[in-house]
N, C-alpha and C. Protein backbone atom coordinates (compact mmCIF):
# COMPACT_ATOMS: atom_id res chain seq x y z
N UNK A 1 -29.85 -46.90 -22.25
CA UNK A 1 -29.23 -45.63 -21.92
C UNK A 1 -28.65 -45.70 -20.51
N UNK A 2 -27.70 -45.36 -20.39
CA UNK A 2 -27.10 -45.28 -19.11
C UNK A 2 -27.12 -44.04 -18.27
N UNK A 3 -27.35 -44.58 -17.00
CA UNK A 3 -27.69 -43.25 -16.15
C UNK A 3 -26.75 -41.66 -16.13
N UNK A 4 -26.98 -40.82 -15.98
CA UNK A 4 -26.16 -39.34 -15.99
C UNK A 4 -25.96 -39.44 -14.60
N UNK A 5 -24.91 -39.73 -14.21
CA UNK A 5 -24.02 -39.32 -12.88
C UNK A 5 -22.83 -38.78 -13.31
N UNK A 6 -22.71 -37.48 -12.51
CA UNK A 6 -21.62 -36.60 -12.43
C UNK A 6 -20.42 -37.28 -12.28
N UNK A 7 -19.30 -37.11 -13.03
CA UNK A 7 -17.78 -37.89 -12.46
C UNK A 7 -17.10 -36.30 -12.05
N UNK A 8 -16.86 -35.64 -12.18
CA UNK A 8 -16.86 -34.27 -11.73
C UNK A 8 -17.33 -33.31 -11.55
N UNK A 9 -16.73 -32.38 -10.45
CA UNK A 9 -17.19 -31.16 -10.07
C UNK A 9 -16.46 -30.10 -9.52
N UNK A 10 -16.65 -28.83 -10.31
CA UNK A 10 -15.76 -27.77 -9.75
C UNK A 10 -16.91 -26.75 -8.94
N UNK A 11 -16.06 -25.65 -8.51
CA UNK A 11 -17.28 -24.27 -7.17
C UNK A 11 -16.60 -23.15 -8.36
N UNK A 12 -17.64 -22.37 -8.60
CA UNK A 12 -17.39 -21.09 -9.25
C UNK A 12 -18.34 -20.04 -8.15
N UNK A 13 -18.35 -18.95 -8.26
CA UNK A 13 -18.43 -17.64 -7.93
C UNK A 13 -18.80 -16.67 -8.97
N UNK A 14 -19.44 -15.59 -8.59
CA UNK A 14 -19.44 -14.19 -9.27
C UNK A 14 -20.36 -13.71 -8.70
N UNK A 15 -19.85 -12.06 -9.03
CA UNK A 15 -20.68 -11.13 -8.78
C UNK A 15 -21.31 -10.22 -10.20
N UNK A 16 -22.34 -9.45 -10.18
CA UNK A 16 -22.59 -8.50 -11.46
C UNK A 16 -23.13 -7.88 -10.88
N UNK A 17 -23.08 -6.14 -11.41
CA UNK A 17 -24.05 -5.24 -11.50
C UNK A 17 -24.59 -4.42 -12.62
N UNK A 18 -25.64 -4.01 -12.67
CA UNK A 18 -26.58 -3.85 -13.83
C UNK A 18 -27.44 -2.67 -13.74
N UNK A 19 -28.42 -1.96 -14.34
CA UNK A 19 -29.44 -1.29 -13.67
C UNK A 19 -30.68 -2.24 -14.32
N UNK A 20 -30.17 -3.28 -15.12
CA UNK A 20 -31.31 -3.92 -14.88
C UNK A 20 -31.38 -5.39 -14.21
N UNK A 21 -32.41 -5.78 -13.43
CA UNK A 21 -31.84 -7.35 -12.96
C UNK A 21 -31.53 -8.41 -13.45
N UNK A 22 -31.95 -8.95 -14.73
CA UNK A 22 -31.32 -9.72 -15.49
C UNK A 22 -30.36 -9.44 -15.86
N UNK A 23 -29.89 -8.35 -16.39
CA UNK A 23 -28.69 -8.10 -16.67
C UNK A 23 -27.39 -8.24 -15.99
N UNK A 24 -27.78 -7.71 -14.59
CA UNK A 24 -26.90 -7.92 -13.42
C UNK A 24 -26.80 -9.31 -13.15
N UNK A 25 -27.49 -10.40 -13.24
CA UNK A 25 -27.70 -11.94 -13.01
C UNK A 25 -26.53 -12.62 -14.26
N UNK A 26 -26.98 -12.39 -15.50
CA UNK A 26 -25.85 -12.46 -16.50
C UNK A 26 -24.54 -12.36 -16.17
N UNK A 27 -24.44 -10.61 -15.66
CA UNK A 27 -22.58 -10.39 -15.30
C UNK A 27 -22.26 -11.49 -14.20
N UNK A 28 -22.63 -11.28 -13.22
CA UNK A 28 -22.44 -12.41 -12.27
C UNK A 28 -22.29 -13.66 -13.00
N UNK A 29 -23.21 -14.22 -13.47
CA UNK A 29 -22.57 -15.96 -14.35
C UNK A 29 -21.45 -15.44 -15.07
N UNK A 30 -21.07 -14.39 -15.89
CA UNK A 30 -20.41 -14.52 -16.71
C UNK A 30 -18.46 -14.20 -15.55
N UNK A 31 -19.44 -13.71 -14.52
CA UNK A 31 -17.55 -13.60 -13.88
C UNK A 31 -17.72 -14.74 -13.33
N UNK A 32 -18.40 -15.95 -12.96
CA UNK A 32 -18.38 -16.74 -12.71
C UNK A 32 -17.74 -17.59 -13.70
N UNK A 33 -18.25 -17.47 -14.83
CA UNK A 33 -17.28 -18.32 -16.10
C UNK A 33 -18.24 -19.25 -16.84
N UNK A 34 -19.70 -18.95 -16.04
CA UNK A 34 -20.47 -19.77 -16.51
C UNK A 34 -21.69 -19.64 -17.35
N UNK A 35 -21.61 -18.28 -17.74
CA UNK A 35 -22.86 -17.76 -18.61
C UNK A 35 -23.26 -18.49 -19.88
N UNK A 36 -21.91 -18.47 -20.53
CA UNK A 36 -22.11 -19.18 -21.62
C UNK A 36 -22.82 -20.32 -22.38
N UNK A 37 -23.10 -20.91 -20.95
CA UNK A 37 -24.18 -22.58 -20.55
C UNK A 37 -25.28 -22.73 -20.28
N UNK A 38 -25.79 -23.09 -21.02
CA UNK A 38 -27.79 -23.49 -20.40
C UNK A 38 -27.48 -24.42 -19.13
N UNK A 39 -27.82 -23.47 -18.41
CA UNK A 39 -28.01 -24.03 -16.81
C UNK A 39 -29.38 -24.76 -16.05
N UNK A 40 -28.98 -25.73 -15.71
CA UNK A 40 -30.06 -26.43 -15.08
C UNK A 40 -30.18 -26.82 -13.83
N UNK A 41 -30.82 -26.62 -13.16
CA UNK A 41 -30.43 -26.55 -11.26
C UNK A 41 -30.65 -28.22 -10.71
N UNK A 42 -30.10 -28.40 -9.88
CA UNK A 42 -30.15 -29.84 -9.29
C UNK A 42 -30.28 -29.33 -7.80
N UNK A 43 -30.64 -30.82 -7.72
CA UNK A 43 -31.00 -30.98 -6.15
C UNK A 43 -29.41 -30.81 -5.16
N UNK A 44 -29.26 -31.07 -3.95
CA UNK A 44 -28.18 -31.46 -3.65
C UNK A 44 -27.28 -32.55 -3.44
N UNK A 45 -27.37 -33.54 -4.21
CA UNK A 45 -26.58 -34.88 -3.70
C UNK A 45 -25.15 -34.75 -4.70
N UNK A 46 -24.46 -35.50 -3.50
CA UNK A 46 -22.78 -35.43 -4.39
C UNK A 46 -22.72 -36.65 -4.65
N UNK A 47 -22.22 -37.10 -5.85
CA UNK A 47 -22.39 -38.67 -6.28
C UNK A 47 -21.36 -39.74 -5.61
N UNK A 48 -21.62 -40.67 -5.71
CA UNK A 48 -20.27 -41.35 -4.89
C UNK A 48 -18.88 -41.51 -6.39
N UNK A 49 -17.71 -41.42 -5.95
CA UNK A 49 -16.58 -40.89 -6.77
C UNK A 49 -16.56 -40.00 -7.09
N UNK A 50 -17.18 -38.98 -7.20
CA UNK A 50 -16.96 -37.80 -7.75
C UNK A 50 -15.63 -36.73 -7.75
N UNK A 51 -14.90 -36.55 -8.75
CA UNK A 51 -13.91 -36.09 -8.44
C UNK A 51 -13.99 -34.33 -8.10
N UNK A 52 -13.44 -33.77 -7.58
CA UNK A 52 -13.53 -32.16 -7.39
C UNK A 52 -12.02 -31.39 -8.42
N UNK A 53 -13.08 -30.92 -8.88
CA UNK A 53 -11.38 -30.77 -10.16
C UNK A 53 -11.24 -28.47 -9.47
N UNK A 54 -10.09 -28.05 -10.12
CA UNK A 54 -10.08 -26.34 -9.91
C UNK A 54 -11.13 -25.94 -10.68
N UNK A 55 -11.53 -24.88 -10.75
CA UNK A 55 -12.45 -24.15 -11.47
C UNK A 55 -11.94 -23.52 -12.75
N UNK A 56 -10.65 -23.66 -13.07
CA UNK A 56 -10.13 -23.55 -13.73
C UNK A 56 -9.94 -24.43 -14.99
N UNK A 57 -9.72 -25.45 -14.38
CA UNK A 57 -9.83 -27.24 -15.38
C UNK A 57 -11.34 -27.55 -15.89
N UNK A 58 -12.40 -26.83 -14.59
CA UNK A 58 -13.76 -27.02 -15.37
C UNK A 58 -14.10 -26.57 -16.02
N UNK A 59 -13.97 -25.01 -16.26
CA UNK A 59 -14.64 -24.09 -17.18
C UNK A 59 -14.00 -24.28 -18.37
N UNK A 60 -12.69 -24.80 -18.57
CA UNK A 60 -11.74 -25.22 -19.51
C UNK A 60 -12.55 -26.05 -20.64
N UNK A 61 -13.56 -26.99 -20.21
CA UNK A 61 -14.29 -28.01 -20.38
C UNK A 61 -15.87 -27.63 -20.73
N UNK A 62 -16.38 -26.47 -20.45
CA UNK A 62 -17.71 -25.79 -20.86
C UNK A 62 -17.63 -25.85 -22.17
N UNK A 63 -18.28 -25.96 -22.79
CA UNK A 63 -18.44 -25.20 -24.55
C UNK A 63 -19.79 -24.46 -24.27
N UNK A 64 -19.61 -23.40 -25.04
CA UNK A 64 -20.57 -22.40 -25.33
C UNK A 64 -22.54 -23.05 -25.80
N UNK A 65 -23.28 -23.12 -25.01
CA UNK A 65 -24.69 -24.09 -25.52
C UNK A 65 -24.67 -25.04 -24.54
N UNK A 66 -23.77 -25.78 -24.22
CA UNK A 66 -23.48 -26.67 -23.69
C UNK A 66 -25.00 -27.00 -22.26
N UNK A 67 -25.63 -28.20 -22.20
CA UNK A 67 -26.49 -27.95 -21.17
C UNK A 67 -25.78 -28.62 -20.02
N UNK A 68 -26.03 -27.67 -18.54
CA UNK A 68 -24.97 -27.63 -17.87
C UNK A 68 -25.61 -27.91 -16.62
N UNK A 69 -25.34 -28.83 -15.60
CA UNK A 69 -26.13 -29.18 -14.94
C UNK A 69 -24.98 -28.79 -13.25
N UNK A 70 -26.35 -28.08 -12.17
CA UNK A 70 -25.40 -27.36 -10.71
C UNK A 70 -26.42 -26.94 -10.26
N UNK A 71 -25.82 -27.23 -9.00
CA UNK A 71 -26.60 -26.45 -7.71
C UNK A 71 -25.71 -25.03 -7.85
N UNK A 72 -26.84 -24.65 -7.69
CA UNK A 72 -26.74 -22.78 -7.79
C UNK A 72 -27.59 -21.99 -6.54
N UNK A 73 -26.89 -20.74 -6.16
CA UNK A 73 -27.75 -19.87 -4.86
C UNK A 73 -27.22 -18.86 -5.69
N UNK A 74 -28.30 -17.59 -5.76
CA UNK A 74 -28.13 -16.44 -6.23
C UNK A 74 -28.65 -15.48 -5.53
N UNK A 75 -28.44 -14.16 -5.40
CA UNK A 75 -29.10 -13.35 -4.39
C UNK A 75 -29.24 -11.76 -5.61
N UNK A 76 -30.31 -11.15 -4.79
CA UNK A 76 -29.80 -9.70 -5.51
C UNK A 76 -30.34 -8.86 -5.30
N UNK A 77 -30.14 -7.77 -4.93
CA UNK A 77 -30.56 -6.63 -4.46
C UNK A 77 -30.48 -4.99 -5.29
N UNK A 78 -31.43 -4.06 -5.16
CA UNK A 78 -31.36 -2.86 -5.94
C UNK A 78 -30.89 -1.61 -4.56
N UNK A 79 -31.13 -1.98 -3.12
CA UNK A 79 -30.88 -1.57 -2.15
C UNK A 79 -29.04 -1.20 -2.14
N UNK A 80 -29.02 0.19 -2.19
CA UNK A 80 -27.73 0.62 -1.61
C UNK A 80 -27.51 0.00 -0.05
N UNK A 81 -25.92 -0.59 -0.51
CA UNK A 81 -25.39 -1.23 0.85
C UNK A 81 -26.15 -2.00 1.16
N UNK A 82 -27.06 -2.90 0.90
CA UNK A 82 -27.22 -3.76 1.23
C UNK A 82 -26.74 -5.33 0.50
N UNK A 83 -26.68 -5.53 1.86
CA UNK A 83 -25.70 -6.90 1.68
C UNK A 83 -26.29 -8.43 1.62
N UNK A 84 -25.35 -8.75 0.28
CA UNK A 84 -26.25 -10.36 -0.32
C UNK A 84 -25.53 -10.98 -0.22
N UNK A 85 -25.67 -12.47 0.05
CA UNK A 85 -24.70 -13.78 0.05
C UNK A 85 -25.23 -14.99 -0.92
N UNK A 86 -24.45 -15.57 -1.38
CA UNK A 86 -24.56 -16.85 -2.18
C UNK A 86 -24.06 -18.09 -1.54
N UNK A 87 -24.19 -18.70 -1.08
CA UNK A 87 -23.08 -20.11 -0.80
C UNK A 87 -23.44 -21.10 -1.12
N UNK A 88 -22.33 -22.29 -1.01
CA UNK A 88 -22.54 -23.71 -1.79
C UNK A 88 -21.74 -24.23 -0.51
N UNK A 89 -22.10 -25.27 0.27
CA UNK A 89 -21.05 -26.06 1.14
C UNK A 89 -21.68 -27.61 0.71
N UNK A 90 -20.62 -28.43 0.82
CA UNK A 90 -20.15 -29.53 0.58
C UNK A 90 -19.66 -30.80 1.57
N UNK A 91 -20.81 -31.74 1.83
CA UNK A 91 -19.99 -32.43 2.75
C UNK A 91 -20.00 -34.13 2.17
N UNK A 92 -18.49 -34.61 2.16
CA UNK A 92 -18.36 -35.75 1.49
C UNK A 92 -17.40 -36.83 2.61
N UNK A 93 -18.39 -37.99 2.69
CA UNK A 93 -18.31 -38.97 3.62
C UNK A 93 -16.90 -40.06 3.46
N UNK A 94 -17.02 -40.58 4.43
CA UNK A 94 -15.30 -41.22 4.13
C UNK A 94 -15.85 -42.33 3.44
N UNK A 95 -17.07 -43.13 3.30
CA UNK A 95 -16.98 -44.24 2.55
C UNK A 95 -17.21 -43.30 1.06
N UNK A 96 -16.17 -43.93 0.04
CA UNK A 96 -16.15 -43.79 -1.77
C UNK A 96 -17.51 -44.24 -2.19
N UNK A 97 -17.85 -45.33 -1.25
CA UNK A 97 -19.28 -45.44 -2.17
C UNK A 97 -20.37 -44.86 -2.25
N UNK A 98 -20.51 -44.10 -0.81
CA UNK A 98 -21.91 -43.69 -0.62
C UNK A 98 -21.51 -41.96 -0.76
N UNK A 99 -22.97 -41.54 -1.40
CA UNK A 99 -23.18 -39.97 -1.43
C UNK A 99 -22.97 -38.87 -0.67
N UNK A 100 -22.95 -37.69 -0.96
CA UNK A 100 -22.33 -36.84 0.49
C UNK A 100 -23.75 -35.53 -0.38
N UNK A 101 -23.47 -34.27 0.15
CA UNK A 101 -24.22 -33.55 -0.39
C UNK A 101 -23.92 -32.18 -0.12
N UNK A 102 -24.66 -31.53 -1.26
CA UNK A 102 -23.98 -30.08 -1.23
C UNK A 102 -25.62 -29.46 -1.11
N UNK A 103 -25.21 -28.32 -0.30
CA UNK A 103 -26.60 -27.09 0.19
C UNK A 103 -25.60 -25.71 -0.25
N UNK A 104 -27.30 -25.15 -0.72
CA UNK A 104 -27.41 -23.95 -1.00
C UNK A 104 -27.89 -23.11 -0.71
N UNK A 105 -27.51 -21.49 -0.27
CA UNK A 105 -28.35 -20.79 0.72
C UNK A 105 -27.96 -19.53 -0.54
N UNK A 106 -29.10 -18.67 0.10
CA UNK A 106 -29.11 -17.07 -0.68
C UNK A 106 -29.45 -16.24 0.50
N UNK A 107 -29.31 -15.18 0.51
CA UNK A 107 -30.07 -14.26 1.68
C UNK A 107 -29.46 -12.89 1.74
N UNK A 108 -29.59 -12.66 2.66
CA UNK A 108 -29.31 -11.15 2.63
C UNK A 108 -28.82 -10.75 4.73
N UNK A 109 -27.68 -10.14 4.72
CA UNK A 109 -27.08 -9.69 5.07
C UNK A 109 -25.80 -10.95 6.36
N UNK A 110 -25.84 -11.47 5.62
CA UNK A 110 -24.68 -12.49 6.27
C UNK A 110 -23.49 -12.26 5.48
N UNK A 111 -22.19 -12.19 6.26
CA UNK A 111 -20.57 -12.09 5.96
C UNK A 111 -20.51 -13.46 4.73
N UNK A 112 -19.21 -12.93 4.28
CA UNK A 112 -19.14 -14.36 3.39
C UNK A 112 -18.77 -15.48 4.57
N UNK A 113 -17.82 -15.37 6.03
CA UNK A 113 -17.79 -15.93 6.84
C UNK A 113 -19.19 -17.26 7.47
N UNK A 114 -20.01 -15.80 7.94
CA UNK A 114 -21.46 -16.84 8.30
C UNK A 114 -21.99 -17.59 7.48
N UNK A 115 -22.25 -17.11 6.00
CA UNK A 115 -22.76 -17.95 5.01
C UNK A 115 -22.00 -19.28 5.25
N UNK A 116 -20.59 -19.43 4.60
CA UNK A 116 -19.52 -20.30 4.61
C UNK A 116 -20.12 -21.03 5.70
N UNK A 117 -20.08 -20.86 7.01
CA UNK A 117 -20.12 -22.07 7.89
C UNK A 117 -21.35 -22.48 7.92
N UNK A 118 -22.56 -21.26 7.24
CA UNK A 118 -24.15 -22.00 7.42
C UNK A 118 -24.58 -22.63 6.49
N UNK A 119 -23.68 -22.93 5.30
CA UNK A 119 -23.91 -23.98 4.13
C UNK A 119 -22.98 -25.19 4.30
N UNK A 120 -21.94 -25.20 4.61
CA UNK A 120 -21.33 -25.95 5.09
C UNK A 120 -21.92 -26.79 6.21
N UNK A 121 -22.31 -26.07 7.03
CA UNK A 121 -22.78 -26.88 8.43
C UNK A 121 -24.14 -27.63 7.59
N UNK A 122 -25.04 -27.18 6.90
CA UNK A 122 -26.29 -27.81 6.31
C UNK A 122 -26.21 -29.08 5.60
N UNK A 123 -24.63 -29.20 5.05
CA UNK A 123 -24.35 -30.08 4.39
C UNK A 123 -23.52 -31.32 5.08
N UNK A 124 -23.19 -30.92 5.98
CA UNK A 124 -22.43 -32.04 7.52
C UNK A 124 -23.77 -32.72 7.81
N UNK A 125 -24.75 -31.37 7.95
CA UNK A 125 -25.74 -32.04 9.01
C UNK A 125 -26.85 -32.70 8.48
N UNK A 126 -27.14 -32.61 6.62
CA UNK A 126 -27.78 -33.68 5.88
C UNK A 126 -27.12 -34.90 5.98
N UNK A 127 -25.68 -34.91 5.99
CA UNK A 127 -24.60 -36.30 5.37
C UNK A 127 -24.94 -36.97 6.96
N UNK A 128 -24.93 -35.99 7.78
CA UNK A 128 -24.48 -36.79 9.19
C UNK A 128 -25.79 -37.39 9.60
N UNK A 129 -27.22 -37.13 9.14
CA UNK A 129 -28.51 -37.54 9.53
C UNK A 129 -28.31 -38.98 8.58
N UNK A 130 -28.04 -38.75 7.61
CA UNK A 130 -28.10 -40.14 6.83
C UNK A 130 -27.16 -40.90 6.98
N UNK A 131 -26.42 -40.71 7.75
CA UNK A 131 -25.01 -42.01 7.86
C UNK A 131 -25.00 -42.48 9.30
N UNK A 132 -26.34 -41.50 10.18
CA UNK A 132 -27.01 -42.46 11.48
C UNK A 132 -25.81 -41.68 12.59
N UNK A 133 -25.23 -40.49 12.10
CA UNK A 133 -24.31 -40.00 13.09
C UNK A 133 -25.13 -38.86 13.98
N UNK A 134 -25.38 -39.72 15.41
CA UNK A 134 -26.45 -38.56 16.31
C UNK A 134 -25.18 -37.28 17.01
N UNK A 135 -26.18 -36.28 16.81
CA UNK A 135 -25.42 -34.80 17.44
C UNK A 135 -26.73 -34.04 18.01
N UNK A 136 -26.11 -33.24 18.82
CA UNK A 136 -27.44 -32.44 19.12
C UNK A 136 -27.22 -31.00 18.19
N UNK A 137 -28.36 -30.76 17.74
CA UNK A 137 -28.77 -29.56 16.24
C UNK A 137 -29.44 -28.36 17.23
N UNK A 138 -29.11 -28.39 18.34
CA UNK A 138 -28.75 -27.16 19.35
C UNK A 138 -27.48 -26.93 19.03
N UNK A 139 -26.53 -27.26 19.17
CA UNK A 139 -24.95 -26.83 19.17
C UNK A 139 -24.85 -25.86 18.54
N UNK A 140 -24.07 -25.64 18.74
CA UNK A 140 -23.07 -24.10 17.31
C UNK A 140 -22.41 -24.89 16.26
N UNK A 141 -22.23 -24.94 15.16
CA UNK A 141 -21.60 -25.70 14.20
C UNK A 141 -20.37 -26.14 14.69
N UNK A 142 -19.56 -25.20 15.06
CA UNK A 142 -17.69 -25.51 15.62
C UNK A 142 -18.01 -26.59 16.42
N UNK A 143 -19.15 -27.14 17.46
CA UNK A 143 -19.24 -28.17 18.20
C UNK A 143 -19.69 -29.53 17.38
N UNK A 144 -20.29 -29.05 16.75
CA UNK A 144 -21.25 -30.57 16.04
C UNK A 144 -20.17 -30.53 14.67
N UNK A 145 -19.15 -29.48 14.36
CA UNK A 145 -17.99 -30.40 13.26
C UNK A 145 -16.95 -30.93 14.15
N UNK A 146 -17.06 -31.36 15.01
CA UNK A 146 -16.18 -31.83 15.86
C UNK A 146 -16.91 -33.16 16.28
N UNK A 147 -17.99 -33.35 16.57
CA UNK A 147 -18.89 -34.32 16.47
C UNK A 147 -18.41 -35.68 14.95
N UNK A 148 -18.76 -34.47 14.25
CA UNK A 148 -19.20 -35.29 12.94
C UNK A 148 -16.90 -35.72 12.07
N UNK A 149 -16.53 -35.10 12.81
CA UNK A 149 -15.16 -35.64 12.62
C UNK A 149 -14.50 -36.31 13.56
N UNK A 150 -14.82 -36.62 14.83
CA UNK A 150 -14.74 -37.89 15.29
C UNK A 150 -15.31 -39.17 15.10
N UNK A 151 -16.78 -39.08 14.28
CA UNK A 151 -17.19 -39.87 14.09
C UNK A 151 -16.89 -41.35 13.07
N UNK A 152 -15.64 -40.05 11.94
CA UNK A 152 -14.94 -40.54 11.03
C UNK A 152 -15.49 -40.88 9.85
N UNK A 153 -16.97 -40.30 9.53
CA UNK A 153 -17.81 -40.81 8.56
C UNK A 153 -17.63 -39.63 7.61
N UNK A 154 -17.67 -38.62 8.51
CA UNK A 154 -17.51 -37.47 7.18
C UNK A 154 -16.11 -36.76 6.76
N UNK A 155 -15.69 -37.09 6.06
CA UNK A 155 -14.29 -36.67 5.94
C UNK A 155 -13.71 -35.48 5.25
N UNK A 156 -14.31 -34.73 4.53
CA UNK A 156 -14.46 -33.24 3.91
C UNK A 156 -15.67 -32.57 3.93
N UNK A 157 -15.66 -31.27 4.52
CA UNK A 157 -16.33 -30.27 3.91
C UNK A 157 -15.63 -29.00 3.29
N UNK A 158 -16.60 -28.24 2.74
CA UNK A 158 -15.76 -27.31 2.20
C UNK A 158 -16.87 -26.43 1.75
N UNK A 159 -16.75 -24.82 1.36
CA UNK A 159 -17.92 -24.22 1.00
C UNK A 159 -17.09 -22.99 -0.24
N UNK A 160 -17.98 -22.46 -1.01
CA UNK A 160 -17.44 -21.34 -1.77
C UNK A 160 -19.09 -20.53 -1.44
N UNK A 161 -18.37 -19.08 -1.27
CA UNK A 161 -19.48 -17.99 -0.57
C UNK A 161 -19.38 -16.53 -1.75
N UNK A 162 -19.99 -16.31 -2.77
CA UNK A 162 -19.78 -14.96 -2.64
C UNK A 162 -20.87 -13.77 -2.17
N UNK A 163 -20.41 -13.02 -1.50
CA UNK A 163 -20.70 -11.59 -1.31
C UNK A 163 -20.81 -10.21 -1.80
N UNK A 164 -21.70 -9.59 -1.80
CA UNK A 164 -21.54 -7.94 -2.36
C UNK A 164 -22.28 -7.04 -1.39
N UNK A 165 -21.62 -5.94 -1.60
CA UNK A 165 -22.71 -4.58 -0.74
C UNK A 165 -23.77 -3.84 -2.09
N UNK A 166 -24.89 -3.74 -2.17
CA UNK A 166 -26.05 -3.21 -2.51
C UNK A 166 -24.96 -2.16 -3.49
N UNK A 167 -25.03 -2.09 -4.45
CA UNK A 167 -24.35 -0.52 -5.22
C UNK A 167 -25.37 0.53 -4.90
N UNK A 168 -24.11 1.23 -4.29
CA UNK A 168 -24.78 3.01 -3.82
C UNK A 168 -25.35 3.60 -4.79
N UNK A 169 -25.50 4.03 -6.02
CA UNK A 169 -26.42 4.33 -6.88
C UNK A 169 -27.66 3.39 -7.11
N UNK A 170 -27.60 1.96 -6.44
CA UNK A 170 -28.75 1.58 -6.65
C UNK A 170 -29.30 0.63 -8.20
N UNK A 171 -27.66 0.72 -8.38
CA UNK A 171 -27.74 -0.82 -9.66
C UNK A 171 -28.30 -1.88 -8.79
N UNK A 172 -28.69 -2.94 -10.07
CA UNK A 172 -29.21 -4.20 -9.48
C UNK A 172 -27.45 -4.88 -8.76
N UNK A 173 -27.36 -5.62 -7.60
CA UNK A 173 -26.27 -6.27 -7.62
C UNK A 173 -26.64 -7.89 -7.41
N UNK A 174 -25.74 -8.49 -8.32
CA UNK A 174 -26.27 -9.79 -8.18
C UNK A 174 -25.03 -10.78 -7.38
N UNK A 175 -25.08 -11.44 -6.77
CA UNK A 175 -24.25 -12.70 -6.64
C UNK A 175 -24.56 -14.30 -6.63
N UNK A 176 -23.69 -15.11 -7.40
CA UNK A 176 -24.15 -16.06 -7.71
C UNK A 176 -22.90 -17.26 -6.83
N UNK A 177 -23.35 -18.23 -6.55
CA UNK A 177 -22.62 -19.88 -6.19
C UNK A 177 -22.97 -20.60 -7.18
N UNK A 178 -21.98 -21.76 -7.11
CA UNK A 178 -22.25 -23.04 -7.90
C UNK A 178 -21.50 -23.90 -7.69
N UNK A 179 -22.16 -25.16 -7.62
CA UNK A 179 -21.47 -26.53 -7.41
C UNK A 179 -21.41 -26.92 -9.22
N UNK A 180 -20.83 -27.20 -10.08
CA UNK A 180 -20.78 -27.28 -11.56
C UNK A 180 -20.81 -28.54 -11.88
N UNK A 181 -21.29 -29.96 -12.33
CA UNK A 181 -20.92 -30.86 -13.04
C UNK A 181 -20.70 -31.43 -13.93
N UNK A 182 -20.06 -32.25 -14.66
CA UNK A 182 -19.81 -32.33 -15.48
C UNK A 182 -19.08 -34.29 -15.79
N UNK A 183 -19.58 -34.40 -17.00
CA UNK A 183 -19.47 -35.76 -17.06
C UNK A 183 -18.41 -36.46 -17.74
N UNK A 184 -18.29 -38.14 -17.83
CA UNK A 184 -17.08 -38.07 -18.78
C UNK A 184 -17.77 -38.35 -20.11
């Protein structure tokens, strides 16, 4: 049997609301595009080649049952106005051969902005510990991605964040991330 490594990967999003919490968790996968799939959570490593296809070309490629393998962050709240984040950031090294890795955060009351750079930065700063690139993890991220792109080892990051405010009546609101893979 030959090993299951991902040859692709797309970032989906969604939000749902519900008055009940599963239910609200559902809408969210399903505006995500991904309900339809027995989902299975993974760790964070990005494989070496891995291609990054639109989210569009991936979900194209789901079938309904299908077991579906992603890093996922979900958040959710019954709190009016209060505010949930999902993110997925991505950091992939300039050598093709070696792995890069994607982090996932959930929480509650960060912009889709802060999320974005605090999953992103998690994922520089896993790739950059393992490829022996020293920074100081005092900095502010804007300093240490400046670090880690002179260094020339890491050559993309990238993050998908979604956000919601708490529904004022007090539905469940859910939001979901995902890194998606998929094989040939």
């Amino acid at each position: 049997m030959s090993p299951m490594v991902p040859s692709r990967v797309f970032f989906t999003r969604g939000v749902g609301k519900h008055r009940h919490n599963l239910e609200s968790f559902e809408a969210a996968l399903r505006d995500a595009g991904i309900a339809q799939c027995n989902l299975v959570k993974v760790s964070s490593i990005y494989p070496p080649g891995c291609k990054i296809i639109s989210r569009q070309a991936g979900l194209r490629q789901l079938l309904p049952g299908q077991i579906t393998f992603c890093v996922m962050a979900d958040a959710r709240t019954d709190e009016p106005n209060r505010l949930v984040s999902a993110g997925i950031g991505l950091a992939i090294p300039a050598k093709g051969d070696q792995f890069g890795y994607i982090s996932e955060h959930h929480g509650f009351g960060m912009t889709e902005k802060k999320c974005g750079d605090f999953v992103e930065d998690m994922a520089a700063s896993m790739l950059a510990t393992t490829l022996g690139i020293e920074f100081d993890p005092n900095l502010a991220y804007d300093a240490r991605r400046e670090v880690y792109k002179m260094s020339g080892q890491i050559v993309k990051t990238r993050n998908v964040v979604q956000t919601a405010e708490g529904d004022k009546d007090g539905l469940w609101t859910t939001v979901v991330a995902a890194a998606v893979f998929l094989f040939d």
